[in-house]
PDB file of N, CA and C in Angstrom:
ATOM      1  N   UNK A   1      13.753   8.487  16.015  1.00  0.00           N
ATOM      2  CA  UNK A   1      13.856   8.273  14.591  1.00  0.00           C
ATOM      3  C   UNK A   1      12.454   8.190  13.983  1.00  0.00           C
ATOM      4  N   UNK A   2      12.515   8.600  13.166  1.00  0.00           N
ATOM      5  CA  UNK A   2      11.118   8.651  12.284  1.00  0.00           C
ATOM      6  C   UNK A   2      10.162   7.440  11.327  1.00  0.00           C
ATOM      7  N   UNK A   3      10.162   6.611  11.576  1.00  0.00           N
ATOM      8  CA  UNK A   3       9.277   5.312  10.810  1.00  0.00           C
ATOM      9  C   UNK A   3       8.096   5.631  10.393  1.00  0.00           C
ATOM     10  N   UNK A   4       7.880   4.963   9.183  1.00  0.00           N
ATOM     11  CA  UNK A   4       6.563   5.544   8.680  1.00  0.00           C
ATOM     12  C   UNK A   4       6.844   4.775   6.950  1.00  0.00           C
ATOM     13  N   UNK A   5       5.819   4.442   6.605  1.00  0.00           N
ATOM     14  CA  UNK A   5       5.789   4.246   4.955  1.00  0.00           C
ATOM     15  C   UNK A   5       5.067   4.972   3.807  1.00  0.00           C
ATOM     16  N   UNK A   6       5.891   4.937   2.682  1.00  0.00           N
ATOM     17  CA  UNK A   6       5.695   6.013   1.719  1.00  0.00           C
ATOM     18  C   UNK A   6       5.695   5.204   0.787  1.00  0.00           C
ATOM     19  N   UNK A   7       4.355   5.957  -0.248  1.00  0.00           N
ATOM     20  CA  UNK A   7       3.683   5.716  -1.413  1.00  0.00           C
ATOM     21  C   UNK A   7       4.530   6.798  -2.719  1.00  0.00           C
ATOM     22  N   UNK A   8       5.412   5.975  -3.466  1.00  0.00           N
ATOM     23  CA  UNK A   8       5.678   7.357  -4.408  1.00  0.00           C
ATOM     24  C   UNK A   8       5.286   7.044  -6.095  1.00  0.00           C
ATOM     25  N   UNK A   9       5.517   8.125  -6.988  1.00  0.00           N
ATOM     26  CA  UNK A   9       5.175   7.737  -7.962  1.00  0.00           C
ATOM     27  C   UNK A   9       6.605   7.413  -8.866  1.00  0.00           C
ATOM     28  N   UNK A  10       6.369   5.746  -9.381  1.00  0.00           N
ATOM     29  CA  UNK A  10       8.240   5.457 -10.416  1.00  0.00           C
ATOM     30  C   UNK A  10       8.481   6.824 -11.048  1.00  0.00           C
ATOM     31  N   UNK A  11       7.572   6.885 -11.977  1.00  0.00           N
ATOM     32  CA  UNK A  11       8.297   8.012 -13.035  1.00  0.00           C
ATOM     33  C   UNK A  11       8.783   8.981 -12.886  1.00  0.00           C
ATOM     34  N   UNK A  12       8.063   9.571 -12.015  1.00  0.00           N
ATOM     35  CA  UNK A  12       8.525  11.021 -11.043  1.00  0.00           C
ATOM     36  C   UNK A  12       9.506  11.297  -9.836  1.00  0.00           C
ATOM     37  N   UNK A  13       8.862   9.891  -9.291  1.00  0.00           N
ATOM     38  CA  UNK A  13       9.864  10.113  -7.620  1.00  0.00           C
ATOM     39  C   UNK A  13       9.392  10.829  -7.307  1.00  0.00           C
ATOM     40  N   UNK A  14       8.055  11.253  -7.181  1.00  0.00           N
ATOM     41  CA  UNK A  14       7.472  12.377  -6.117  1.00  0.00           C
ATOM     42  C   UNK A  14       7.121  11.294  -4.963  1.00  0.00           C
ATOM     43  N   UNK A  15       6.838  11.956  -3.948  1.00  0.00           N
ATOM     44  CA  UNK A  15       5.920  11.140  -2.761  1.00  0.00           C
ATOM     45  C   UNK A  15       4.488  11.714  -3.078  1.00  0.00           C
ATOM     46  N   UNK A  16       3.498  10.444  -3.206  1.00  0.00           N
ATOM     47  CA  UNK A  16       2.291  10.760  -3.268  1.00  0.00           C
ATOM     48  C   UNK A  16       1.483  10.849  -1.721  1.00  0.00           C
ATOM     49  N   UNK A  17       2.303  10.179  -0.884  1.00  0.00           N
ATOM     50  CA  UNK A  17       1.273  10.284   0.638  1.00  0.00           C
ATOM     51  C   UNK A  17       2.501   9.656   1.644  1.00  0.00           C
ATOM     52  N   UNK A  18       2.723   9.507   2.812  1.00  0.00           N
ATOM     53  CA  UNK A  18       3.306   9.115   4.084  1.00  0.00           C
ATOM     54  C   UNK A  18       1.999   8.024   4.954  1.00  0.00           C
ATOM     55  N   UNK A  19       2.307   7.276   5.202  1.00  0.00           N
ATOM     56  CA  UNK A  19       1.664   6.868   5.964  1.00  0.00           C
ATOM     57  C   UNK A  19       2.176   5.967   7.739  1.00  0.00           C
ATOM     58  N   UNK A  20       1.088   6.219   8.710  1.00  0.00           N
ATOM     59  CA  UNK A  20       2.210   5.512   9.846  1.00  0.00           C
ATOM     60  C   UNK A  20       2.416   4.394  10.105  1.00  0.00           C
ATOM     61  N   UNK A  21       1.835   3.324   9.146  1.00  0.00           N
ATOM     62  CA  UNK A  21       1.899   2.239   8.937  1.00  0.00           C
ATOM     63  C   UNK A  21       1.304   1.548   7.672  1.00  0.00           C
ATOM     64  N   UNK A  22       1.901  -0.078   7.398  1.00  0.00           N
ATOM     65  CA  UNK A  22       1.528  -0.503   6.055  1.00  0.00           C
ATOM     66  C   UNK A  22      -0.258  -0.538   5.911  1.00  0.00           C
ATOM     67  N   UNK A  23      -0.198  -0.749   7.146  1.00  0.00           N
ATOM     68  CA  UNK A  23      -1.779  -1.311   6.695  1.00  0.00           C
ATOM     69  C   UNK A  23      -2.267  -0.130   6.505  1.00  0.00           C
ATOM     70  N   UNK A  24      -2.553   1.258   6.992  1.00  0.00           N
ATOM     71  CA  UNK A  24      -2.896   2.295   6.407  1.00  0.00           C
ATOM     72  C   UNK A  24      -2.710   3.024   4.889  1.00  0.00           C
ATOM     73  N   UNK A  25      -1.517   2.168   4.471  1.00  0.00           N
ATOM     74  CA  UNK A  25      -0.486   2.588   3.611  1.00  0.00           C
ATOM     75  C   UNK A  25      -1.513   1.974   2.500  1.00  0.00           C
ATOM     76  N   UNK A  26      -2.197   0.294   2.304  1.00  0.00           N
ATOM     77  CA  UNK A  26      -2.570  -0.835   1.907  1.00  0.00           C
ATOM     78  C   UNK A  26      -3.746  -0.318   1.345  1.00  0.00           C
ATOM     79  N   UNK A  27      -4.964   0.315   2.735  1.00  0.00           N
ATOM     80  CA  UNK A  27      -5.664   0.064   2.687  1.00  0.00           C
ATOM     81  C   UNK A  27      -6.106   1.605   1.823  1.00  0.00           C
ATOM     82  N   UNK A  28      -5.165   2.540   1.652  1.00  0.00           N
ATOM     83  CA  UNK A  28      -5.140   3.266   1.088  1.00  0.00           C
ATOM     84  C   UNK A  28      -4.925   3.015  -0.431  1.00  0.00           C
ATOM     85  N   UNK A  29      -3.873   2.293  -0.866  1.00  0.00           N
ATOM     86  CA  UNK A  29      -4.213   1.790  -2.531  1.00  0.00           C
ATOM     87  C   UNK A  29      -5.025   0.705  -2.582  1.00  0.00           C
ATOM     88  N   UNK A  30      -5.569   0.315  -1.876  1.00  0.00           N
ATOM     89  CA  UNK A  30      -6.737  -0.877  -1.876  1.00  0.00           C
ATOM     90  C   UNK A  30      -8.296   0.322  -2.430  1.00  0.00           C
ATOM     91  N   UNK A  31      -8.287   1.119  -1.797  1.00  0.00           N
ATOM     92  CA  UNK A  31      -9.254   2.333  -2.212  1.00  0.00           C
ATOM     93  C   UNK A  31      -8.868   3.081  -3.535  1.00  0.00           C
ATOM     94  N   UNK A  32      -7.692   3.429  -3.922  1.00  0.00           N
ATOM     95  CA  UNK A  32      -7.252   4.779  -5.436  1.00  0.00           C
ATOM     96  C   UNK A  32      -7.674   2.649  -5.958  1.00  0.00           C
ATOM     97  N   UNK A  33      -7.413   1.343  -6.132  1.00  0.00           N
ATOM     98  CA  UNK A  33      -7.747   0.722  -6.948  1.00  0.00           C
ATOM     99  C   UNK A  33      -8.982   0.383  -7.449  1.00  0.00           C
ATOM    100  N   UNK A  34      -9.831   0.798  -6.255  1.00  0.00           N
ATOM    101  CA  UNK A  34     -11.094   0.510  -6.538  1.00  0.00           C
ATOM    102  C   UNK A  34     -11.402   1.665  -7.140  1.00  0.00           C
ATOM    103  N   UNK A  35     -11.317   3.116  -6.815  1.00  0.00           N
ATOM    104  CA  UNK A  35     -11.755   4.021  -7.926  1.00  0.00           C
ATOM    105  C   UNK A  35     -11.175   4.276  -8.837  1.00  0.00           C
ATOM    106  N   UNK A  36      -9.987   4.148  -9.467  1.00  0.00           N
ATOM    107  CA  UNK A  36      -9.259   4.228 -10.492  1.00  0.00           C
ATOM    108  C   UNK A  36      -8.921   2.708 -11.308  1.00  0.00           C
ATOM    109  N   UNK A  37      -9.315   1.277 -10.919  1.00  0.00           N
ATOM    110  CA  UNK A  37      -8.455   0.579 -11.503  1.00  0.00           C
ATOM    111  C   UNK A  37      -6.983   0.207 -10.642  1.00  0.00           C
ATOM    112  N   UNK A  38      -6.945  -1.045 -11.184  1.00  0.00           N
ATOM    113  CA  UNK A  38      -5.667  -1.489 -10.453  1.00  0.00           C
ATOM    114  C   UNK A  38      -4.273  -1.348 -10.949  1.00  0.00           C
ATOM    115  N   UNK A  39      -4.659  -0.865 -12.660  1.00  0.00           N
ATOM    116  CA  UNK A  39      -3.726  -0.429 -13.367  1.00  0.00           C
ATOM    117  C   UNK A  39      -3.155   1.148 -12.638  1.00  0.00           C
ATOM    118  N   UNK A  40      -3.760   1.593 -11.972  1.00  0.00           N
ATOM    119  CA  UNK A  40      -3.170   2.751 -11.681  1.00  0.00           C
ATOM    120  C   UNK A  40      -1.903   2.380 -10.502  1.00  0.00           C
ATOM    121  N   UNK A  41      -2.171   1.360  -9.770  1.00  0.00           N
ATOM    122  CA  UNK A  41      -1.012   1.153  -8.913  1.00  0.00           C
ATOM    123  C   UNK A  41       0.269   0.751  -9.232  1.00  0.00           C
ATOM    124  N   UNK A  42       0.089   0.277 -10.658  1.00  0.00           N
ATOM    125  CA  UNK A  42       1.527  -0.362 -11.431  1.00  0.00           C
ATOM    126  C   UNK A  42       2.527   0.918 -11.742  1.00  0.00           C
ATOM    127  N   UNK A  43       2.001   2.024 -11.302  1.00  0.00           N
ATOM    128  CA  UNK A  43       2.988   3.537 -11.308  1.00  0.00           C
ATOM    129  C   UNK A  43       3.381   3.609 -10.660  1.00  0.00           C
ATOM    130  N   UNK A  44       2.943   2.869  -9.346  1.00  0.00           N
ATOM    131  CA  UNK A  44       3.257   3.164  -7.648  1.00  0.00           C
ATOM    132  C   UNK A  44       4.905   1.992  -6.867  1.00  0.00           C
ATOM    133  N   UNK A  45       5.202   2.740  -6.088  1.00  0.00           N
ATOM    134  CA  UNK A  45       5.802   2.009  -5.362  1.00  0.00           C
ATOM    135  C   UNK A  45       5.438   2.304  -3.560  1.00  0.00           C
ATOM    136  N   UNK A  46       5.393   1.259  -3.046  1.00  0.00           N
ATOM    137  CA  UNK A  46       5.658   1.209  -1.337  1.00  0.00           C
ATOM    138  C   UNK A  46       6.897   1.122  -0.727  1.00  0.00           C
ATOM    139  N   UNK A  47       7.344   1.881  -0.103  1.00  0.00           N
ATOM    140  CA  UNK A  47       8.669   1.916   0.649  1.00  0.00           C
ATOM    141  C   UNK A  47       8.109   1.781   2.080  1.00  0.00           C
ATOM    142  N   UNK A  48       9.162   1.409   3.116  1.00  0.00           N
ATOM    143  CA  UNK A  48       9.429   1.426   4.352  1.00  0.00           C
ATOM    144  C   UNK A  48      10.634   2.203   4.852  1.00  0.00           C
ATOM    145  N   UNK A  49       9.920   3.324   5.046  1.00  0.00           N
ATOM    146  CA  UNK A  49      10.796   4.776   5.552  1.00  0.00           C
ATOM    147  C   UNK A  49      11.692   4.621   7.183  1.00  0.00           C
ATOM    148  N   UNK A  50      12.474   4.757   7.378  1.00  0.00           N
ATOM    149  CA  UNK A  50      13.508   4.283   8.903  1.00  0.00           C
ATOM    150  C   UNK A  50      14.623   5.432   8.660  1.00  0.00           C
ATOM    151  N   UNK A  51      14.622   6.771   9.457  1.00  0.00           N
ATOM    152  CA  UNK A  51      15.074   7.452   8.964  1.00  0.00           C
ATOM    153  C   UNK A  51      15.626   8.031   7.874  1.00  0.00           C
ATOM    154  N   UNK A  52      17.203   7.876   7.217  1.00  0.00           N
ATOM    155  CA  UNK A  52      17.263   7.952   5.976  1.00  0.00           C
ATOM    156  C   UNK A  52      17.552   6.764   4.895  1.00  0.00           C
ATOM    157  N   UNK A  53      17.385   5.463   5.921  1.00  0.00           N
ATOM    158  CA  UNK A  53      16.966   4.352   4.582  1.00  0.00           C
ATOM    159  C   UNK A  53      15.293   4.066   4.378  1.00  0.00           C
ATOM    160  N   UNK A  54      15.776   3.715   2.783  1.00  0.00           N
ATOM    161  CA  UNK A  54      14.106   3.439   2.159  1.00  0.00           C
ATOM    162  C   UNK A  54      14.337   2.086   1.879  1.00  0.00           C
ATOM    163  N   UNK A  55      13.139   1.047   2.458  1.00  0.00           N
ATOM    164  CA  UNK A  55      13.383  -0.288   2.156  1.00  0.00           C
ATOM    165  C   UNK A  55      11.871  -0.731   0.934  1.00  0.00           C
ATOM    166  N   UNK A  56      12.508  -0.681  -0.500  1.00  0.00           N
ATOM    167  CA  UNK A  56      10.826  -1.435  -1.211  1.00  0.00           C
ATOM    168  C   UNK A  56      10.599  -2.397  -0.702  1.00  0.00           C
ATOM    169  N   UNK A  57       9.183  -2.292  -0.298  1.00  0.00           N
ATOM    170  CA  UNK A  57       8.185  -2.807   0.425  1.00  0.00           C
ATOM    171  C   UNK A  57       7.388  -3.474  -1.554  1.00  0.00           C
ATOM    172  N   UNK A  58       7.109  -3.154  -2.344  1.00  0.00           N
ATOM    173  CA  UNK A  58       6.413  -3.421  -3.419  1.00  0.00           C
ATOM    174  C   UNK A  58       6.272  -2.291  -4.639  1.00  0.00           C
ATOM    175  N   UNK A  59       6.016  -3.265  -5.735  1.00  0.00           N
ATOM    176  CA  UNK A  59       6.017  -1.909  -6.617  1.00  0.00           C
ATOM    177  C   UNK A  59       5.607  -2.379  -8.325  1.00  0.00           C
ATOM    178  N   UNK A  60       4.494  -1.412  -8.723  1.00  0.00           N
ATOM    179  CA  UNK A  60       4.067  -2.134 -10.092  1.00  0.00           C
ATOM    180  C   UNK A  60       3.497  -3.380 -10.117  1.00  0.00           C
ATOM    181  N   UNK A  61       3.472  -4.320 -10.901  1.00  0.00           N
ATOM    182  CA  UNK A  61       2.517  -5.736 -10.541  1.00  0.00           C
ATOM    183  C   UNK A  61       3.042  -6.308  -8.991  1.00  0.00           C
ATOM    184  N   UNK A  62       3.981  -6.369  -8.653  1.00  0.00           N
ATOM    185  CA  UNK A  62       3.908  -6.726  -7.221  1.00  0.00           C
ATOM    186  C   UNK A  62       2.961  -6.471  -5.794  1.00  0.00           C
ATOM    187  N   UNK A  63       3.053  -4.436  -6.639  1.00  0.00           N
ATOM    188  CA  UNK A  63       2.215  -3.799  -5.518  1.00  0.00           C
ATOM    189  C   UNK A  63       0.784  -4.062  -5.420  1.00  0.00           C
ATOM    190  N   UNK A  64       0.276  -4.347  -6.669  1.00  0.00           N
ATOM    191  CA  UNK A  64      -0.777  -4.599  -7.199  1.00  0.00           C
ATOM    192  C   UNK A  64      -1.207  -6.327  -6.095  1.00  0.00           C
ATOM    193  N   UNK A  65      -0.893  -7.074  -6.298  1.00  0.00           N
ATOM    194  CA  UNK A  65      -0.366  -8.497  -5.793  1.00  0.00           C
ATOM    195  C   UNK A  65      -0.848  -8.305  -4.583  1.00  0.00           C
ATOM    196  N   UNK A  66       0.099  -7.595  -3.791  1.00  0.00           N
ATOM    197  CA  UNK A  66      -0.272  -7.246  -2.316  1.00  0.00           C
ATOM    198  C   UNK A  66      -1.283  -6.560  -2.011  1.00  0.00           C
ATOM    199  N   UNK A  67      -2.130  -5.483  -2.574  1.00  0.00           N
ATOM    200  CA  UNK A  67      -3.209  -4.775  -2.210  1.00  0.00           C
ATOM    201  C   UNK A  67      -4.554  -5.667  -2.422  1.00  0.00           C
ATOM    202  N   UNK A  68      -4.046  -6.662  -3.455  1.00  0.00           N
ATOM    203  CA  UNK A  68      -4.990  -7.648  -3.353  1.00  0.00           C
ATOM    204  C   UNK A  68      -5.007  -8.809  -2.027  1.00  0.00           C
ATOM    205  N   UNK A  69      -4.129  -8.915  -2.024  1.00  0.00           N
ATOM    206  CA  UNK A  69      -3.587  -9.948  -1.079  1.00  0.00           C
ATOM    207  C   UNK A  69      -4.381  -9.570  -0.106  1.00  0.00           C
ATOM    208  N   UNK A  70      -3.742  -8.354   0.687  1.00  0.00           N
ATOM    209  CA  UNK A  70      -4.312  -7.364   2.061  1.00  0.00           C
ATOM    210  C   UNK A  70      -5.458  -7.564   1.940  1.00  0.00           C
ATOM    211  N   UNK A  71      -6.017  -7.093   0.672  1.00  0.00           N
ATOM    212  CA  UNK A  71      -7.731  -6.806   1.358  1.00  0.00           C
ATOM    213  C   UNK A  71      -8.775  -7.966   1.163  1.00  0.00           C
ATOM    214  N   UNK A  72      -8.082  -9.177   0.648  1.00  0.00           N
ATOM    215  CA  UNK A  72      -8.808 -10.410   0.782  1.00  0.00           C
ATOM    216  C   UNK A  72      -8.681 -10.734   2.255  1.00  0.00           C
ATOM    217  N   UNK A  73      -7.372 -10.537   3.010  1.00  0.00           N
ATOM    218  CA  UNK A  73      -7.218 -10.872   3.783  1.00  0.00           C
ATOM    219  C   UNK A  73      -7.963 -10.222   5.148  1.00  0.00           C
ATOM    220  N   UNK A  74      -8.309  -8.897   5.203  1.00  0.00           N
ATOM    221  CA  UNK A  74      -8.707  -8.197   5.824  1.00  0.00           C
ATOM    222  C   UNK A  74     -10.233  -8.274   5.875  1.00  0.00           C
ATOM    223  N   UNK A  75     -10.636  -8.196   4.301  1.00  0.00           N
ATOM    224  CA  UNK A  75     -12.135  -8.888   4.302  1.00  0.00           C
ATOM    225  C   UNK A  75     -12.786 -10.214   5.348  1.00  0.00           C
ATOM    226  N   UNK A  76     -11.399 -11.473   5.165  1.00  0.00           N
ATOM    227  CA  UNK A  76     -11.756 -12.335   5.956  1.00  0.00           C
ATOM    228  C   UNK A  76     -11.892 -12.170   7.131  1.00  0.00           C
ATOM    229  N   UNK A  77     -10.776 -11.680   7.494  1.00  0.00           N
ATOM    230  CA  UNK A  77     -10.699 -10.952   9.390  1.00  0.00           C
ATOM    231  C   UNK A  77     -12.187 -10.313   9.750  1.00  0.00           C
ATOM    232  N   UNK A  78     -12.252  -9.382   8.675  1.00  0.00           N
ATOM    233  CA  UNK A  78     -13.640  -9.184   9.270  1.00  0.00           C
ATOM    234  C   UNK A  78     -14.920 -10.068   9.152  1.00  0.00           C
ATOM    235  N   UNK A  79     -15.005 -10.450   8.270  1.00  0.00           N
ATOM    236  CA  UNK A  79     -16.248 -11.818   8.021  1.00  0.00           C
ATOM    237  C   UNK A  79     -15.708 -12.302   9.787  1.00  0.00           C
ATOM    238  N   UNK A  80     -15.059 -12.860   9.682  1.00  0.00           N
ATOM    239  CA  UNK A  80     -14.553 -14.023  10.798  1.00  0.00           C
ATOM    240  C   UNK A  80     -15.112 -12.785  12.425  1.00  0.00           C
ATOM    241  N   UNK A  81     -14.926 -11.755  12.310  1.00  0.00           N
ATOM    242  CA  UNK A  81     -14.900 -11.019  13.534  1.00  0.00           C
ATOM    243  C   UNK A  81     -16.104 -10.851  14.010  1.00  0.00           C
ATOM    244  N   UNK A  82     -17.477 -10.963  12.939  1.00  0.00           N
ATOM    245  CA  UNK A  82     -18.811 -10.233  12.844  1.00  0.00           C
ATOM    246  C   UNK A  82     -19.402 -11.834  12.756  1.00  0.00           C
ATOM    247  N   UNK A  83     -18.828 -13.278  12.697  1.00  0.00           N
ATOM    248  CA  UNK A  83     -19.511 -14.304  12.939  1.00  0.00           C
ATOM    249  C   UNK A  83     -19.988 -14.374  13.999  1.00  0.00           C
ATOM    250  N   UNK A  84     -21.553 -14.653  14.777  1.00  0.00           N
ATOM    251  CA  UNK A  84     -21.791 -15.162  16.034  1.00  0.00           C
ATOM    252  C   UNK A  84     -21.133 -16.351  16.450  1.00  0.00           C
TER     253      UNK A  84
END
């Protein structure tokens, strides 16, 4: 079976990207926010793809929420990893 998470756009319902996991998925609108603004993710939704169910994962100020969330969190991991 096929697992994997997908980035699409509300208005359209297109898929903007697949990814093989969230954190790739994350760290990918953690980046379009930093060059575009965080307003651009409030178009977006995250799903969790499992063959043919889609489970929202986040979407619009939520998604927004979490990409912040992630990369505070990830920031720390690394601070913490690169301490002597």
């Amino acid at each position: 079976m096929n697992i994997f998470c997908q980035v699409k756009a509300m208005t359209s319902g297109n898929v903007i990207d697949d990814f093989d996991n969230r954190i790739e998925a994350l760290a990918t609108l953690n980046t379009i926010a930093k060059e575009h603004g965080q307003e651009e993710l409030r178009t977006l939704s995250l799903l969790h793809v499992d063959g043919d169910k889609q489970t929202l994962i986040a979407m619009a100020s939520e998604l927004i929420t979490l990409v912040k969330h992630e990369a505070i969190e990830l920031a720390t991991a690394n601070a913490t990893s690169t301490t002597p």
